[in-house]
Protein backbone atom coordinates (compact mmCIF):
# COMPACT_ATOMS: atom_id res chain seq x y z
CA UNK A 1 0.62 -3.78 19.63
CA UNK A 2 1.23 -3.99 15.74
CA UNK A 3 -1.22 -3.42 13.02
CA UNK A 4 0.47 -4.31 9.72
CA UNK A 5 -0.80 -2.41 6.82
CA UNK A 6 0.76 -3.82 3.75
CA UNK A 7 0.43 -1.40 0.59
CA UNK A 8 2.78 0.21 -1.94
CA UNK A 9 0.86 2.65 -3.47
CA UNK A 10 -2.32 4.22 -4.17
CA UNK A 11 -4.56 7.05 -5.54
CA UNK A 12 -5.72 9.22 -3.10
CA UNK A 13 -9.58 8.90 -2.46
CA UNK A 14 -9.02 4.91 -2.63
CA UNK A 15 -10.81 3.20 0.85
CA UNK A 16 -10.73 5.17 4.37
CA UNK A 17 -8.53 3.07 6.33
CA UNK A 18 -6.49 -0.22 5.75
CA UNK A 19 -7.97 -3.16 7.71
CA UNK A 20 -5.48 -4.41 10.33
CA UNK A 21 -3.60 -7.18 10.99
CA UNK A 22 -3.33 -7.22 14.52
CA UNK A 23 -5.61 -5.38 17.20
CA UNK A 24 -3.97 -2.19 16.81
CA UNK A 25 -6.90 0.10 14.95
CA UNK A 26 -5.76 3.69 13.48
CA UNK A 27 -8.01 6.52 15.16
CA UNK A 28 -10.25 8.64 12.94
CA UNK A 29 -8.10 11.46 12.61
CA UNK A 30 -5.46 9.65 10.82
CA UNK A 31 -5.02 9.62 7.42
CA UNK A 32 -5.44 6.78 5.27
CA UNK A 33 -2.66 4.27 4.54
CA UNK A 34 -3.45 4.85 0.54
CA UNK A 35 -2.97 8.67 0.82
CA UNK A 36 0.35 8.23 3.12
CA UNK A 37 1.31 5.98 0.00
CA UNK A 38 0.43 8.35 -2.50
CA UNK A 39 2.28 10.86 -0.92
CA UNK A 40 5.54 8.67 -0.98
CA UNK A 41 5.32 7.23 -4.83
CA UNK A 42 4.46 11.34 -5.02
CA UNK A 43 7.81 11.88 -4.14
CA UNK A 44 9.53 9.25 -5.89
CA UNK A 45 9.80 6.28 -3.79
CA UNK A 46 9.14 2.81 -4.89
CA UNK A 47 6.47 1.93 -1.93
CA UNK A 48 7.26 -1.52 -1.17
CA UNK A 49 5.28 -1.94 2.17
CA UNK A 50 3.42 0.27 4.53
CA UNK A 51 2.53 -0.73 8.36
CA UNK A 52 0.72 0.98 10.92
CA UNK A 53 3.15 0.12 14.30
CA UNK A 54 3.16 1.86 17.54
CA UNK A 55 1.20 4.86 16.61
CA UNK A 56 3.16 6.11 13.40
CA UNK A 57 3.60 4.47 9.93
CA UNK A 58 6.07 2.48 8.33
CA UNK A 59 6.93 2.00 4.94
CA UNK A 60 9.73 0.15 3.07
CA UNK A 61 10.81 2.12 0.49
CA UNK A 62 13.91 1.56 -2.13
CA UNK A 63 16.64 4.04 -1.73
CA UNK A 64 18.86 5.68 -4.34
CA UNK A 65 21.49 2.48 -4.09
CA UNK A 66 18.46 0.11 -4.43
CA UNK A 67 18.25 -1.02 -0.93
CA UNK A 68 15.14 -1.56 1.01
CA UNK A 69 15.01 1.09 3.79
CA UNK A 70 12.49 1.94 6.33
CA UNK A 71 11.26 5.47 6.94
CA UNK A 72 8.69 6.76 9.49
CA UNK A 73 5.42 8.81 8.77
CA UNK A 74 3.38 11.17 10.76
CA UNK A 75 -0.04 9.53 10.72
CA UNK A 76 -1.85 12.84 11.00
CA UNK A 77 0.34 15.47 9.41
CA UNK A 78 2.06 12.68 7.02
CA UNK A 79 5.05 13.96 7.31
CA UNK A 80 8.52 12.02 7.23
CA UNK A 81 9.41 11.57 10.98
CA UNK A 82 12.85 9.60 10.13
CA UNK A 83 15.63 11.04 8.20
CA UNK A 84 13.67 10.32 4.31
CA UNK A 85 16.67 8.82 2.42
CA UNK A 86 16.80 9.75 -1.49
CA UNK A 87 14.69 8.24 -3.42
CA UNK A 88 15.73 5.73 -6.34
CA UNK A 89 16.84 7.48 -9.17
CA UNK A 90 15.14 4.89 -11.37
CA UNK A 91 11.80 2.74 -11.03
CA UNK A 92 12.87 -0.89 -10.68
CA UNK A 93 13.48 -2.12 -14.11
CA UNK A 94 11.28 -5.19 -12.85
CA UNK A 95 8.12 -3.48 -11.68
CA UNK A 96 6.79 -1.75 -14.75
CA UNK A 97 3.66 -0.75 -12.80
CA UNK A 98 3.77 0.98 -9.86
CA UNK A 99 1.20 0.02 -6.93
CA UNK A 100 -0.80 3.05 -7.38
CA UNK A 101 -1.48 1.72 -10.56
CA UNK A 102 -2.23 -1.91 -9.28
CA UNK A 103 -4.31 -0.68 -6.64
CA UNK A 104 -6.53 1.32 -9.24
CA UNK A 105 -6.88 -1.52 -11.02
CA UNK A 106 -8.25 -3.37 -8.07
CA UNK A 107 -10.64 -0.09 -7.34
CA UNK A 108 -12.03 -0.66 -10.77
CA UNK A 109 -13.17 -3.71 -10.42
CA UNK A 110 -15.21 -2.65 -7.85
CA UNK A 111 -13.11 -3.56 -4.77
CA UNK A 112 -11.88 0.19 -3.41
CA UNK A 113 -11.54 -0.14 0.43
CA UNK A 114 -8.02 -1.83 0.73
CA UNK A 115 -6.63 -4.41 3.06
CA UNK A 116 -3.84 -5.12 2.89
CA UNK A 117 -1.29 -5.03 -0.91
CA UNK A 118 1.84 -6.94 -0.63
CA UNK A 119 4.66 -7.16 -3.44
CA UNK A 120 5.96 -10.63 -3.89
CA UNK A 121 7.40 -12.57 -6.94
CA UNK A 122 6.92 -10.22 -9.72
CA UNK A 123 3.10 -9.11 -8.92
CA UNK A 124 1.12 -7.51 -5.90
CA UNK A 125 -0.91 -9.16 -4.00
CA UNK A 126 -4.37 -7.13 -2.90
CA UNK A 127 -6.98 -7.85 -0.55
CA UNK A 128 -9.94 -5.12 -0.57
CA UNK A 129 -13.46 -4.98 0.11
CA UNK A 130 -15.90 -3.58 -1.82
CA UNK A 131 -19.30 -1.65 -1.10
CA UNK A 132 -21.06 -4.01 0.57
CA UNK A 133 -18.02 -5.23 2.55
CA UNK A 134 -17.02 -8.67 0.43
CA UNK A 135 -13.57 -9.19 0.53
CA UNK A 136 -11.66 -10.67 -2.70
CA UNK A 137 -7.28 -11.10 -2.65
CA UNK A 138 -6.15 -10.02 -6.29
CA UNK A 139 -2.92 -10.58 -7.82
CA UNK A 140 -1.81 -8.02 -10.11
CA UNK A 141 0.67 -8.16 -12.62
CA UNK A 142 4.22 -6.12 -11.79
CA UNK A 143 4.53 -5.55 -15.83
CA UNK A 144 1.30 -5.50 -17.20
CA UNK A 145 -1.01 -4.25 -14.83
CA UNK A 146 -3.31 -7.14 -15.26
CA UNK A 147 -5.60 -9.28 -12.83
CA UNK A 148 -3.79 -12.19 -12.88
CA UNK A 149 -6.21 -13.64 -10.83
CA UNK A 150 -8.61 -12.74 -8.13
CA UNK A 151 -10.75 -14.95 -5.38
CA UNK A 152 -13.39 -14.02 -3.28
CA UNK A 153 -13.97 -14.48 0.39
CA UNK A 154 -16.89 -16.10 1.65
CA UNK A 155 -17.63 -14.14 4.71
CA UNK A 156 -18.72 -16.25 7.73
């Protein structure tokens, strides 16, 4: 079964767990998606997408040729399971601010837990809950950092 977790970055301390996509449901003892990304913009990646598959994580990350490139995570230990290729030697001159960064901004508005964060056309797309389990998408601005807009979920 696939859970798909989709996130590029975060700040560690951000939510407990991703929601899932799919019935797949990470255990207690693994770590959180946001601290698995943290650990990879940590090390230089540019986190395009995260997914919890088959008992280990996934993420998309962009490689020192620019390519899109999978690599595998321990989801207890978070350690790289696959062969980690080198990270780009530049940030993409397109995505001023980095997830992390996007993801905070989210957190600030009061939405921490996060549910999925998705990178498409220039922004990032974020759904998140927040303390008393609303759930709100957000798009947030690749350059500027900025809500460009944000709509909340009427829970049913």
């Amino acid at each position: 079964m696939k859970t798909t977790i989709i996130i590029s970055a975060a700040a560690l301390g951000l939510g407990t767990a991703l929601a899932v996509h799919a019935a797949e449901t990470p255990s207690a003892d693994v770590l959180p998606p946001t601290y698995i990304v943290h650990q990879l913009v940590g090390l230089g990646y540019d986190v395009r997408e995260v997914e919890f598959e088959d008992g280990v994580y996934e993420a998309e990350v962009r490689n020192a040729e620019g390519k899109i490139v999978d690599v595998e995570i321990d989801p207890i230990s978070g350690a790289l399971l696959s062969a980690a290729p080198a990270p780009a030697p530049q940030p993409d001159p397109s995505v001023a601010v980095n997830a992390a960064a996007a993801i905070e901004t989210v957190a600030l508005a009061g939405y921490w837990d996060i549910t999925e964060l998705d990178w498409k056309n220039g922004a990032y797309r974020i759904r998140a809950r927040d303390d008393a389990g609303s759930s709100a998408r957000f798009t947030v601005d690749g350059r500027s950092g900025q809500i460009l807009e944000s709509k909340a979920r009427i829970n049913r």
